[in-house]
N, C-alpha and C. Protein backbone atom coordinates (compact mmCIF):
# COMPACT_ATOMS: atom_id res chain seq x y z
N UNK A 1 6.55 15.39 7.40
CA UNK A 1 6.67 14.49 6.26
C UNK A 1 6.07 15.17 5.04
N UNK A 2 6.68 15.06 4.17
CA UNK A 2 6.32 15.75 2.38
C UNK A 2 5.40 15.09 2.35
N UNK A 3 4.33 15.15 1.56
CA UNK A 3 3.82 14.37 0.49
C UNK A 3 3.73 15.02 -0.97
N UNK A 4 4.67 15.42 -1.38
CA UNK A 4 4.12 16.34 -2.98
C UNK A 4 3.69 15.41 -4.12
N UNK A 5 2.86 15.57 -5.02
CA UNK A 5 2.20 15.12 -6.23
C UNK A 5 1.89 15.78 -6.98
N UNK A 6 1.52 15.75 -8.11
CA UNK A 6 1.41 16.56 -9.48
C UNK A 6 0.20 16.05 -9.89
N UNK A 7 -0.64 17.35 -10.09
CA UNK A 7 -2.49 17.50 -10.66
C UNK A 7 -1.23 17.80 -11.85
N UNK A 8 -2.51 17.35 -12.55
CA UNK A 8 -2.91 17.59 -14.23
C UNK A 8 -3.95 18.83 -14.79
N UNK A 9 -3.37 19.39 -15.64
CA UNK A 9 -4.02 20.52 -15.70
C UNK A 9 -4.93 20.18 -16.75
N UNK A 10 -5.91 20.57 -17.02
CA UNK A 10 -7.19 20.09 -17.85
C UNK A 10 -6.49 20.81 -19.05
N UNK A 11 -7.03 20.27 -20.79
CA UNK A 11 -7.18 21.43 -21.82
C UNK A 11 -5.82 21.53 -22.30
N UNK A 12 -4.98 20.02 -22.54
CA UNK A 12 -3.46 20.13 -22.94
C UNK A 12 -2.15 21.28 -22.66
N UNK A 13 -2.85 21.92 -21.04
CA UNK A 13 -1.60 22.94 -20.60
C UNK A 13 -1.22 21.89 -19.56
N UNK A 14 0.44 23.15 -19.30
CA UNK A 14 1.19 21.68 -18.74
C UNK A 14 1.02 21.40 -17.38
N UNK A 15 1.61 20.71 -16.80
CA UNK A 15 1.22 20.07 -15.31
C UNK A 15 1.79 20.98 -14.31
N UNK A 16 1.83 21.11 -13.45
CA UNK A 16 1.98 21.41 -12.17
C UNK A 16 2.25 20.86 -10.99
N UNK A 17 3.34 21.10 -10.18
CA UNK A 17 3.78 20.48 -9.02
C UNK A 17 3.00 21.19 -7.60
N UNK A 18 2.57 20.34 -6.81
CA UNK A 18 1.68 21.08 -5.89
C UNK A 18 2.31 20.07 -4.26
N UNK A 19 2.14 20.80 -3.44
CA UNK A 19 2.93 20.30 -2.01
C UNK A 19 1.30 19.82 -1.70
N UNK A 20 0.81 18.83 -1.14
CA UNK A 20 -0.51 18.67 -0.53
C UNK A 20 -0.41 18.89 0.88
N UNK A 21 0.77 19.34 1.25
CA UNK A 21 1.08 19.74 2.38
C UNK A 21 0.82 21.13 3.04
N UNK A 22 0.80 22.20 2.21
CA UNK A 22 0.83 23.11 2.17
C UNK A 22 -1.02 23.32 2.52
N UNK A 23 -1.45 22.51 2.13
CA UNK A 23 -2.79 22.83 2.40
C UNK A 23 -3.82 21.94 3.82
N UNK A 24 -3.25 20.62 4.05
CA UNK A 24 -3.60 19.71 4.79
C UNK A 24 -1.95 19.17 5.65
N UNK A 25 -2.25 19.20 7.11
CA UNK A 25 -1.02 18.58 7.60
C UNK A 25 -1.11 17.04 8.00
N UNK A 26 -0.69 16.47 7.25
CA UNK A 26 -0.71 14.90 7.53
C UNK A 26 0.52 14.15 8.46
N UNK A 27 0.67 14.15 9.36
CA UNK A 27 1.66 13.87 10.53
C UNK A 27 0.83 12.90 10.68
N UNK A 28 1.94 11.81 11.99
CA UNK A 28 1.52 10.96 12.71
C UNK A 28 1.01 11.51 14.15
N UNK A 29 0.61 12.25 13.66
CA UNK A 29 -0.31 12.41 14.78
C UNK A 29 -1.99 12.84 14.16
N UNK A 30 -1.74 13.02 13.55
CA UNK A 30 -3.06 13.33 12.67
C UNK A 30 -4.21 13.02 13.36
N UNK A 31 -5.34 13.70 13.59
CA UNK A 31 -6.34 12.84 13.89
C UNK A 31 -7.38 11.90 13.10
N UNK A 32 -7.98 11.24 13.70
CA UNK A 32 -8.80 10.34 12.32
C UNK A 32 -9.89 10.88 12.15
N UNK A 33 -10.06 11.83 12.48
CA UNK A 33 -11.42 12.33 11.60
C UNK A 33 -10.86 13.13 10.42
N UNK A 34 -9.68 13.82 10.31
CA UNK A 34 -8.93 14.63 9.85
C UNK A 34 -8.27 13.50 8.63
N UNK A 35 -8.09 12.77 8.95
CA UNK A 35 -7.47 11.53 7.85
C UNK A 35 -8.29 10.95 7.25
N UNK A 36 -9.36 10.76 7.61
CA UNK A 36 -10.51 10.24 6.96
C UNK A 36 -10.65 11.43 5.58
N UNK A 37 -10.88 12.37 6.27
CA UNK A 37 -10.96 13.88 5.23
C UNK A 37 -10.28 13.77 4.11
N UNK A 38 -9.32 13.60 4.56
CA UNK A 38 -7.87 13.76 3.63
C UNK A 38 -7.93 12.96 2.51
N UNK A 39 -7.91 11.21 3.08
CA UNK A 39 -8.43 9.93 2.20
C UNK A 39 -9.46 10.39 1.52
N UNK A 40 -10.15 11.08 1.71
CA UNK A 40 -11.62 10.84 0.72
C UNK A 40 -11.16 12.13 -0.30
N UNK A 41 -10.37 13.16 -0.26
CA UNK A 41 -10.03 13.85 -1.08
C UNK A 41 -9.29 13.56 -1.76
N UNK A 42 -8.72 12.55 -1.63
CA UNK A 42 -7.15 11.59 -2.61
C UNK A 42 -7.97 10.81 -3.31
N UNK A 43 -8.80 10.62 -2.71
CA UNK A 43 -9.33 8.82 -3.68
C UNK A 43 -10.37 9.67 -4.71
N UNK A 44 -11.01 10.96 -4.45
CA UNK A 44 -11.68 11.38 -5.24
C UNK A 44 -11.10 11.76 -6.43
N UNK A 45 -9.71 12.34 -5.83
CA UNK A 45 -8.53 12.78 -7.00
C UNK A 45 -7.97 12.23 -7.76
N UNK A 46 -7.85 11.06 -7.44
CA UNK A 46 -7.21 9.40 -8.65
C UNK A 46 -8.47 9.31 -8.90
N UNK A 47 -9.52 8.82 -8.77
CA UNK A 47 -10.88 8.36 -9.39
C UNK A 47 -10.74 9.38 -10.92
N UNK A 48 -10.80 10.83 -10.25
CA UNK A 48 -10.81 11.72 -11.19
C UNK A 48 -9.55 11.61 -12.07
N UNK A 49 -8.76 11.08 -12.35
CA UNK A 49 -7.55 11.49 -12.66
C UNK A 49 -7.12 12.46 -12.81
N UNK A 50 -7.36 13.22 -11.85
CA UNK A 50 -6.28 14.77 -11.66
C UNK A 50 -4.70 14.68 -11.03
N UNK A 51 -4.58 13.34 -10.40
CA UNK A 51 -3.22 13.22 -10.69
C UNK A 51 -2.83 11.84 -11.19
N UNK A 52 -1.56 12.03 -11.43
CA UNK A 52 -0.65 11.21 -11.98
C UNK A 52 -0.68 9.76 -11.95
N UNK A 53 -0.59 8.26 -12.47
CA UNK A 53 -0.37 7.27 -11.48
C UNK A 53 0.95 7.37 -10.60
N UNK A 54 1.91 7.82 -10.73
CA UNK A 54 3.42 7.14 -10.20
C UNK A 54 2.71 8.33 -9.13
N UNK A 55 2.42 9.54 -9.04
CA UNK A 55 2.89 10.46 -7.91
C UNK A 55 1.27 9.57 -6.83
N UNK A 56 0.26 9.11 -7.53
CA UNK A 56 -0.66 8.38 -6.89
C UNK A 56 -0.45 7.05 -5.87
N UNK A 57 0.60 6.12 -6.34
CA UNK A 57 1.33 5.48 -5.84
C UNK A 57 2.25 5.68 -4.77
N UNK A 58 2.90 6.69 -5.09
CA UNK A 58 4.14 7.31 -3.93
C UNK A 58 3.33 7.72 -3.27
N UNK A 59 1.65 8.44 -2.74
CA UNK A 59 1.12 9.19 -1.63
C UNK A 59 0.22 7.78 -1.23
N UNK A 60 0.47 7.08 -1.80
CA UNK A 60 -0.61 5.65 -1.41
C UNK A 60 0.68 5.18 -0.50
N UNK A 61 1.84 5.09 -0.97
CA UNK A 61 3.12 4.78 0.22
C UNK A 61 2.83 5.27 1.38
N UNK A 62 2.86 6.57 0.96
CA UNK A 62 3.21 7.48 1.90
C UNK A 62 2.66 7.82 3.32
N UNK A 63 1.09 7.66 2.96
CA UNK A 63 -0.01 7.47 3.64
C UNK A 63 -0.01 6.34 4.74
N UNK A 64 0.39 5.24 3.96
CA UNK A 64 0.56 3.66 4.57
C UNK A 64 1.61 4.04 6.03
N UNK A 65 2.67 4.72 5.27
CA UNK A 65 3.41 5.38 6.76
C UNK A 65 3.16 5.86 7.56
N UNK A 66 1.89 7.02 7.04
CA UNK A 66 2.02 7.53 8.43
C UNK A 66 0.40 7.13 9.18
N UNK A 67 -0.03 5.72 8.91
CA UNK A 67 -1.05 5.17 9.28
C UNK A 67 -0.19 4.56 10.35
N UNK A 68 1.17 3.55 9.70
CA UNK A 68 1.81 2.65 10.60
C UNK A 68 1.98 3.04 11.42
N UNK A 69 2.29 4.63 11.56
CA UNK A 69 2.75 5.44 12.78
C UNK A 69 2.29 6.35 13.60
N UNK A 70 0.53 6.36 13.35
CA UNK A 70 0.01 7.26 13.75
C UNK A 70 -0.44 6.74 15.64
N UNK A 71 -0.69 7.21 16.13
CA UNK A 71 -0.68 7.25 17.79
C UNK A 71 -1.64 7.34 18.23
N UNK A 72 -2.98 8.45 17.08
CA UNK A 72 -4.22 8.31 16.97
C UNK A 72 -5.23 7.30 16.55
N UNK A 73 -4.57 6.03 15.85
CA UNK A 73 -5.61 4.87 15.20
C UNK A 73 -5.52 4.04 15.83
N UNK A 74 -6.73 3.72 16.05
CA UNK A 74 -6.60 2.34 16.88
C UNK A 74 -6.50 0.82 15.69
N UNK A 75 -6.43 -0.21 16.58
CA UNK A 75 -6.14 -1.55 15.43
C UNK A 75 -7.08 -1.33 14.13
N UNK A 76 -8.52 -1.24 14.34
CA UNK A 76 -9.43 -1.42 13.32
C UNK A 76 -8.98 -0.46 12.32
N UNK A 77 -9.09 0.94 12.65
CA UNK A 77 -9.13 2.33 11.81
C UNK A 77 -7.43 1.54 10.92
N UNK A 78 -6.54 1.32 11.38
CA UNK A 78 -5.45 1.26 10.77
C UNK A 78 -5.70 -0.19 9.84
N UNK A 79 -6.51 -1.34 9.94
CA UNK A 79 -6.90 -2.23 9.01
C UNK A 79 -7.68 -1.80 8.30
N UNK A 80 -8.97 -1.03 8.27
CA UNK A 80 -9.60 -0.46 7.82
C UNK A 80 -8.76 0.73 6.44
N UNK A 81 -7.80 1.61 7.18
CA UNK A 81 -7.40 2.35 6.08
C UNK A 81 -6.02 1.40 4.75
N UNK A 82 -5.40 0.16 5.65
CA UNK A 82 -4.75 -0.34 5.26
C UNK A 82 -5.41 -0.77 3.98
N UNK A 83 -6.74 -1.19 4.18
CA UNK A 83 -7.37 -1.98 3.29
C UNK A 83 -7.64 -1.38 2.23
N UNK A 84 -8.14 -0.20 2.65
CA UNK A 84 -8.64 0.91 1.41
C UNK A 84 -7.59 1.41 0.73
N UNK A 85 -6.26 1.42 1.36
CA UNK A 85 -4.98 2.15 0.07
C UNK A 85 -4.86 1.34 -0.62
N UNK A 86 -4.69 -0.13 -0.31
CA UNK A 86 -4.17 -1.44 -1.25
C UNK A 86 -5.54 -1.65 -2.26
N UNK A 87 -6.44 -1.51 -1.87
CA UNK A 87 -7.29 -1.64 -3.07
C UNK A 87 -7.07 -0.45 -3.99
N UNK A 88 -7.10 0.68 -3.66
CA UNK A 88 -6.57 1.93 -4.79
C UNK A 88 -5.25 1.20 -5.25
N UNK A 89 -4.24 1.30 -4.33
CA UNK A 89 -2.88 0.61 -5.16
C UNK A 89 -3.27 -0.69 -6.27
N UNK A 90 -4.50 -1.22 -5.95
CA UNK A 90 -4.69 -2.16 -6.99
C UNK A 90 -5.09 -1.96 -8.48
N UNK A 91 -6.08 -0.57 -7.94
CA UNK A 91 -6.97 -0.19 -9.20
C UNK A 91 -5.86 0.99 -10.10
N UNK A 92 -5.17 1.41 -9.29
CA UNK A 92 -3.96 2.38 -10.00
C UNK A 92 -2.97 1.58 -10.66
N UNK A 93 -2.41 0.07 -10.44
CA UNK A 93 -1.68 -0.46 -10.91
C UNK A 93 -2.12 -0.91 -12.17
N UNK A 94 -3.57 -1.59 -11.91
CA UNK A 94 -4.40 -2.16 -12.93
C UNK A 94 -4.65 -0.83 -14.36
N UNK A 95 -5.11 0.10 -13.79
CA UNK A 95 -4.59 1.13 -14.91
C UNK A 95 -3.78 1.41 -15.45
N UNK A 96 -2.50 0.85 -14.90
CA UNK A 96 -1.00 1.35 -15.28
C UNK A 96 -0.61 0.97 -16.17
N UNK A 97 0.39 1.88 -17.57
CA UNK A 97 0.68 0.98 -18.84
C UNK A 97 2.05 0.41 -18.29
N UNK A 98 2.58 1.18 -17.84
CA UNK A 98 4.15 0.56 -17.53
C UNK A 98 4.15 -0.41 -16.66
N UNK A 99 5.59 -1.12 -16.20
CA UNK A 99 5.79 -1.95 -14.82
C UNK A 99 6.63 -1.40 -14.41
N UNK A 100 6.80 -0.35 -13.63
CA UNK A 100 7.46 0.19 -12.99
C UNK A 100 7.46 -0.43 -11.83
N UNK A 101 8.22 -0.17 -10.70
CA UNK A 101 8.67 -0.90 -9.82
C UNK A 101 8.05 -0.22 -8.37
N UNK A 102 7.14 -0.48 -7.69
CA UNK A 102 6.99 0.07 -6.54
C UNK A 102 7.68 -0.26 -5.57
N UNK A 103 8.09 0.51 -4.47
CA UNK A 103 9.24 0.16 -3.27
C UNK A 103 8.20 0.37 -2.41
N UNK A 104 7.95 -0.40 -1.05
CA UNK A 104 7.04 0.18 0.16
C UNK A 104 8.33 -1.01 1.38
N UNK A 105 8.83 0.10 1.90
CA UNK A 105 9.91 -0.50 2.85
C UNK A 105 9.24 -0.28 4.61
N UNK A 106 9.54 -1.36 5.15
CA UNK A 106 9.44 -0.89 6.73
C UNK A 106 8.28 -0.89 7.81
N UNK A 107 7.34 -1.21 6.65
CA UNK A 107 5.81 -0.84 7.05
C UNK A 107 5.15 -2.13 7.87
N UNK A 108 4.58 -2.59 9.41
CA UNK A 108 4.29 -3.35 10.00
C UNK A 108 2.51 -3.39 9.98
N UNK A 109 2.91 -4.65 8.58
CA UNK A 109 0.97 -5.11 8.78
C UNK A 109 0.67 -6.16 9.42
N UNK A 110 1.68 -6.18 10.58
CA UNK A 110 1.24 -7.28 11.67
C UNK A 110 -0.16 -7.24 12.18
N UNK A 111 -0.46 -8.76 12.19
CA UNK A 111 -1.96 -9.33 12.81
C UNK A 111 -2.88 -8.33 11.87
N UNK A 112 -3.01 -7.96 10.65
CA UNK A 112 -4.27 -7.37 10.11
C UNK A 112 -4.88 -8.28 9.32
N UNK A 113 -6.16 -7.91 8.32
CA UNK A 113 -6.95 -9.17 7.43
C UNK A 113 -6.33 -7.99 5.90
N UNK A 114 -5.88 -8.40 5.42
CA UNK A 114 -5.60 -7.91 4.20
C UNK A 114 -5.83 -9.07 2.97
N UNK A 115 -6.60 -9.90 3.37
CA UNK A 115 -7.18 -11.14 2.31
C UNK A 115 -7.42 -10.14 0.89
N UNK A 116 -7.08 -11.10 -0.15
CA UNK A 116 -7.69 -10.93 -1.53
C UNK A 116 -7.09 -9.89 -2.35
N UNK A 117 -5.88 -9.67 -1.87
CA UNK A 117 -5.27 -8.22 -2.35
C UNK A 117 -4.37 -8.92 -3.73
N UNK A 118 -4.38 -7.98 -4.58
CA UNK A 118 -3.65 -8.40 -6.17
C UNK A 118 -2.89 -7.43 -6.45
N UNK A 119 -1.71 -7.30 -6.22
CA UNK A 119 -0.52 -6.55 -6.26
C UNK A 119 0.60 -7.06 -7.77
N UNK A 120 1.07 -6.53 -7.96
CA UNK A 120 2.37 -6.69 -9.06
C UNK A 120 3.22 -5.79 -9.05
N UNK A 121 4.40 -5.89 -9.50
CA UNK A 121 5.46 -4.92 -9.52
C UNK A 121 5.86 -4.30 -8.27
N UNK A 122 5.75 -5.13 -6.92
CA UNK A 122 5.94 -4.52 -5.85
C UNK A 122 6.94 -4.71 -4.82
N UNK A 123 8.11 -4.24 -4.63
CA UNK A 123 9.26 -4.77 -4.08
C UNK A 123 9.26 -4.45 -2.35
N UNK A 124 9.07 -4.86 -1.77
CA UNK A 124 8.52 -4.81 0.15
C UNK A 124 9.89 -5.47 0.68
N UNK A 125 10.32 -4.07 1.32
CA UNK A 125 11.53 -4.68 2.09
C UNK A 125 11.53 -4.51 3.51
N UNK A 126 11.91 -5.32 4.30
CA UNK A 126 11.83 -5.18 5.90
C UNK A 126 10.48 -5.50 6.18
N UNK A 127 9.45 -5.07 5.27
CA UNK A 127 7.76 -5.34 6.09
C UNK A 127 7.22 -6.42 6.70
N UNK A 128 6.49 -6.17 8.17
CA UNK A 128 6.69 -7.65 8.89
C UNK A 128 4.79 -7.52 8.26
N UNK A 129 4.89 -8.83 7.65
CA UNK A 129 3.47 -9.45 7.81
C UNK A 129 2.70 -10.47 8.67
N UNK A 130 3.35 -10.25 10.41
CA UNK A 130 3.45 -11.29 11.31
C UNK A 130 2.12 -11.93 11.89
N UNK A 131 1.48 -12.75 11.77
CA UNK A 131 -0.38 -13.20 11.85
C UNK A 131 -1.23 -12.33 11.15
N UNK A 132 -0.84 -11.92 10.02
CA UNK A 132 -1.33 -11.30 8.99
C UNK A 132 -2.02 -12.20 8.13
N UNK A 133 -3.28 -12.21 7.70
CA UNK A 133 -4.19 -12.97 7.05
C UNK A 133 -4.60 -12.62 5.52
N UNK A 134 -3.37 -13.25 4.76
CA UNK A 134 -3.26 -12.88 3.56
C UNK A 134 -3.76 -13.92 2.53
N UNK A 135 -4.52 -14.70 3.13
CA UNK A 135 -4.76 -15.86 2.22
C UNK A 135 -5.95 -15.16 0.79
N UNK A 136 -5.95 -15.89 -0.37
CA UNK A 136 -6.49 -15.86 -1.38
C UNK A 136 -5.85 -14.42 -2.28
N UNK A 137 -4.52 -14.29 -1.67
CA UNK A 137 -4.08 -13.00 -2.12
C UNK A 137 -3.02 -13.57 -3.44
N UNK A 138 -3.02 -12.19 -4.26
CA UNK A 138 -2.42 -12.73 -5.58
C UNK A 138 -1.48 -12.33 -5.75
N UNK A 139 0.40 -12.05 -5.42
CA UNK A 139 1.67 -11.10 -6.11
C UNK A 139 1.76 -11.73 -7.29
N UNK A 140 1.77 -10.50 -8.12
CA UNK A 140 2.31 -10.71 -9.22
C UNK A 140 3.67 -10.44 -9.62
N UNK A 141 5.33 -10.95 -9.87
CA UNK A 141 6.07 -10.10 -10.05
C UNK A 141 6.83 -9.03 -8.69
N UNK A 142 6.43 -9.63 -7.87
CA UNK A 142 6.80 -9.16 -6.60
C UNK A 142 8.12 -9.52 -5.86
N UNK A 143 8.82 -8.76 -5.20
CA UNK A 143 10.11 -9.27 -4.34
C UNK A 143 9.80 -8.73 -2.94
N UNK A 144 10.40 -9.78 -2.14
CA UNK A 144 9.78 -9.60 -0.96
C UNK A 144 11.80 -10.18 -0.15
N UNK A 145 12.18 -8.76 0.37
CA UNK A 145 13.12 -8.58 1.07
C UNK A 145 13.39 -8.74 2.78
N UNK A 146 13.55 -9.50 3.49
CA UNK A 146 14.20 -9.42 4.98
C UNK A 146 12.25 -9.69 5.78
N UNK A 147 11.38 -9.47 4.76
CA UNK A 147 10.02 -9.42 4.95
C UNK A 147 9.53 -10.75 6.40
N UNK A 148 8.74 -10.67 6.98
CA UNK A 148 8.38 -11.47 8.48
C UNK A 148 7.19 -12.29 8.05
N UNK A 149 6.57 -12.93 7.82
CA UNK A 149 5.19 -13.57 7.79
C UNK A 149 4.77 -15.14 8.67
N UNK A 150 5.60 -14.40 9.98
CA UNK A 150 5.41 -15.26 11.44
C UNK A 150 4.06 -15.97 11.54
N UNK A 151 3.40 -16.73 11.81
CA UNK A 151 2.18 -17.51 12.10
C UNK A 151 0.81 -16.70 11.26
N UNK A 152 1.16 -16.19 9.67
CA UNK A 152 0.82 -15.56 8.83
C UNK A 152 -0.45 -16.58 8.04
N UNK A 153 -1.52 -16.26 7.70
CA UNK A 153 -2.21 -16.80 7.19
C UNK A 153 -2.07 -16.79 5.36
N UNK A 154 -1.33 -17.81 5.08
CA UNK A 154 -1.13 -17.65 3.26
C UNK A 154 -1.79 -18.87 2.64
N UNK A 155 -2.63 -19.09 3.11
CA UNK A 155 -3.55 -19.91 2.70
C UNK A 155 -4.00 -19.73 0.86
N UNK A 156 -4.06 -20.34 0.00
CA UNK A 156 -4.78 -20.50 -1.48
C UNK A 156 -3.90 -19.06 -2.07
N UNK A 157 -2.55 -18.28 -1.47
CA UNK A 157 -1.87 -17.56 -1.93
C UNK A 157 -1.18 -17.75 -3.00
N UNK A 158 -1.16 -16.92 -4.08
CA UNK A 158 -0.45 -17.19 -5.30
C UNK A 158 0.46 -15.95 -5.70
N UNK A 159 1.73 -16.48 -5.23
CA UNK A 159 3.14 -16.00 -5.96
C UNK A 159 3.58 -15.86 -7.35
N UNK A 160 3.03 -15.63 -8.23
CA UNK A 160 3.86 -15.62 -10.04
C UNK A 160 4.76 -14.88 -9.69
N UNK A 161 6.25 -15.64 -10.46
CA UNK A 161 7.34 -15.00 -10.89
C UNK A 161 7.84 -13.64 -9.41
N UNK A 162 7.51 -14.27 -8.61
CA UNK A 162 7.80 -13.21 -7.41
C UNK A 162 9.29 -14.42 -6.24
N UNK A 163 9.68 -13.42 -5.76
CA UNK A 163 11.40 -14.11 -5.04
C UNK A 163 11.77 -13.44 -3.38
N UNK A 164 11.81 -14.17 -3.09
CA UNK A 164 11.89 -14.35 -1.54
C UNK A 164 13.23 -13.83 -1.15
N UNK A 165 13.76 -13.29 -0.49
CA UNK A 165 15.37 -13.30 -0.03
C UNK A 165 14.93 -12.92 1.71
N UNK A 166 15.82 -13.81 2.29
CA UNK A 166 15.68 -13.49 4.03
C UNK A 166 14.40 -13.74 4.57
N UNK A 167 13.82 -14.12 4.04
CA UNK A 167 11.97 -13.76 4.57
C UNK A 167 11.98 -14.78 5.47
N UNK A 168 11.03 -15.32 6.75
CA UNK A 168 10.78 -15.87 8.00
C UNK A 168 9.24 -16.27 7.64
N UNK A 169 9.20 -17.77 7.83
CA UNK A 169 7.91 -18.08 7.70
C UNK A 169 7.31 -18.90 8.66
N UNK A 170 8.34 -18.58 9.56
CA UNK A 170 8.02 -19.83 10.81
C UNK A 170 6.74 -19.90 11.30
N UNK A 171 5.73 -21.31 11.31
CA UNK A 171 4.47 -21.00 11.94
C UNK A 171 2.89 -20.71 10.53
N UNK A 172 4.04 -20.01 9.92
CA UNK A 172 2.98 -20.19 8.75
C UNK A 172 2.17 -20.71 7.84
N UNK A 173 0.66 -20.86 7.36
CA UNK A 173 -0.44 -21.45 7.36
C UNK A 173 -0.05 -21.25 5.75
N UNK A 174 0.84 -22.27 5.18
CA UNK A 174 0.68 -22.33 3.67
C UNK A 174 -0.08 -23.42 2.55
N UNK A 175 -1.16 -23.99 3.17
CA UNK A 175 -1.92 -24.94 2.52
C UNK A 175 -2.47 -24.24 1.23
N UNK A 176 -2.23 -24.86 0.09
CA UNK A 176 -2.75 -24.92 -1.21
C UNK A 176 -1.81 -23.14 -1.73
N UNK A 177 -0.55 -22.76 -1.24
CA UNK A 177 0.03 -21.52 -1.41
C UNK A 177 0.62 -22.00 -2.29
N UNK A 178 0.79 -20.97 -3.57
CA UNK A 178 1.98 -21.30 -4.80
C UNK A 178 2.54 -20.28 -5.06
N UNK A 179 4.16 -20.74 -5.38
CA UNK A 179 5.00 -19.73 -6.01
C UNK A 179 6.24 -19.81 -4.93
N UNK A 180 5.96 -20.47 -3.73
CA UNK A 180 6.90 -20.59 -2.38
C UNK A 180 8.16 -21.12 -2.77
């Protein structure tokens, strides 16, 4: 799997395309001590802004994939890292001047706690959120495609201007949820 992104070159010279691959192999098989590594060198790198938001976003995807699919994480490590990209995806969005459109397709955050998360501009297609405990969480501007949120906790959840198509809510805990 690619992950390429673009550092910023300090001192108004121009940017640079760099493979992060070429230096670290991030497969689903990865191990988690090795991913842990990796994460803490990314998050140091957006903190810093040495790269981009959009190419920051696409490896915050990207990552999410190959967490969903790794063979090495057990439940926690994969809630645990789930938790930590969506809060960067929060603080990178929150920086962001544009609304560009994020895509994150396919990705199963079945049964995790992902409470309190504030997303916008985020279009999620196929992703099952099945006993997923999303309550006090905020979309802003969001579309949510073919998406699962089976016996899903959406408790005090708030939808603005965000649109449903196909989605499954059977079972689901929507007391005091708006935007449904």
């Amino acid at each position: 799997m690619k992950l390429p992104f673009i550092i910023k070159k300090r001192n108004n010279m121009d940017m640079i395309e760099m493979d992060f691959l070429e230096n670290i192999k991030l497969t689903n098989d990865i191990s988690i001590e090795s991913f842990i590594k990796t994460l803490g060198y990314l998050l140091k790198n957006f903190e810093l802004g040495n790269i981009t938001k959009t190419s920051t976003e696409q490896t915050i995807v990207e990552m999410m994939n190959i967490i969903n699919t790794n063979v090495n994480f057990d439940f926690s490590a994969k809630n645990r890292f789930f938790l930590t990209l969506f809060q960067e995806l929060k603080n990178t969005q929150k920086n962001k001047q544009s609304t560009e459109i994020l895509l994150i397709s396919g990705i199963r955050f079945n049964s995790y706690l992902l409470k309190y998360l504030k997303l916008s501009h985020v279009i999620f297609i196929g992703c099952i959120f099945d006993e997923t405990d999303l309550s006090e969480s905020l979309f802003r501007n969001c579309e949510f495609r073919g998406c699962s949120f089976v016996e899903s906790d959406l408790t005090k959840v708030k939808f603005i201007k965000s649109k449903f198509i196909g989605c499954d809510f059977d079972g689901a805990t929507l007391d005091k949820t708006v935007g449904l």
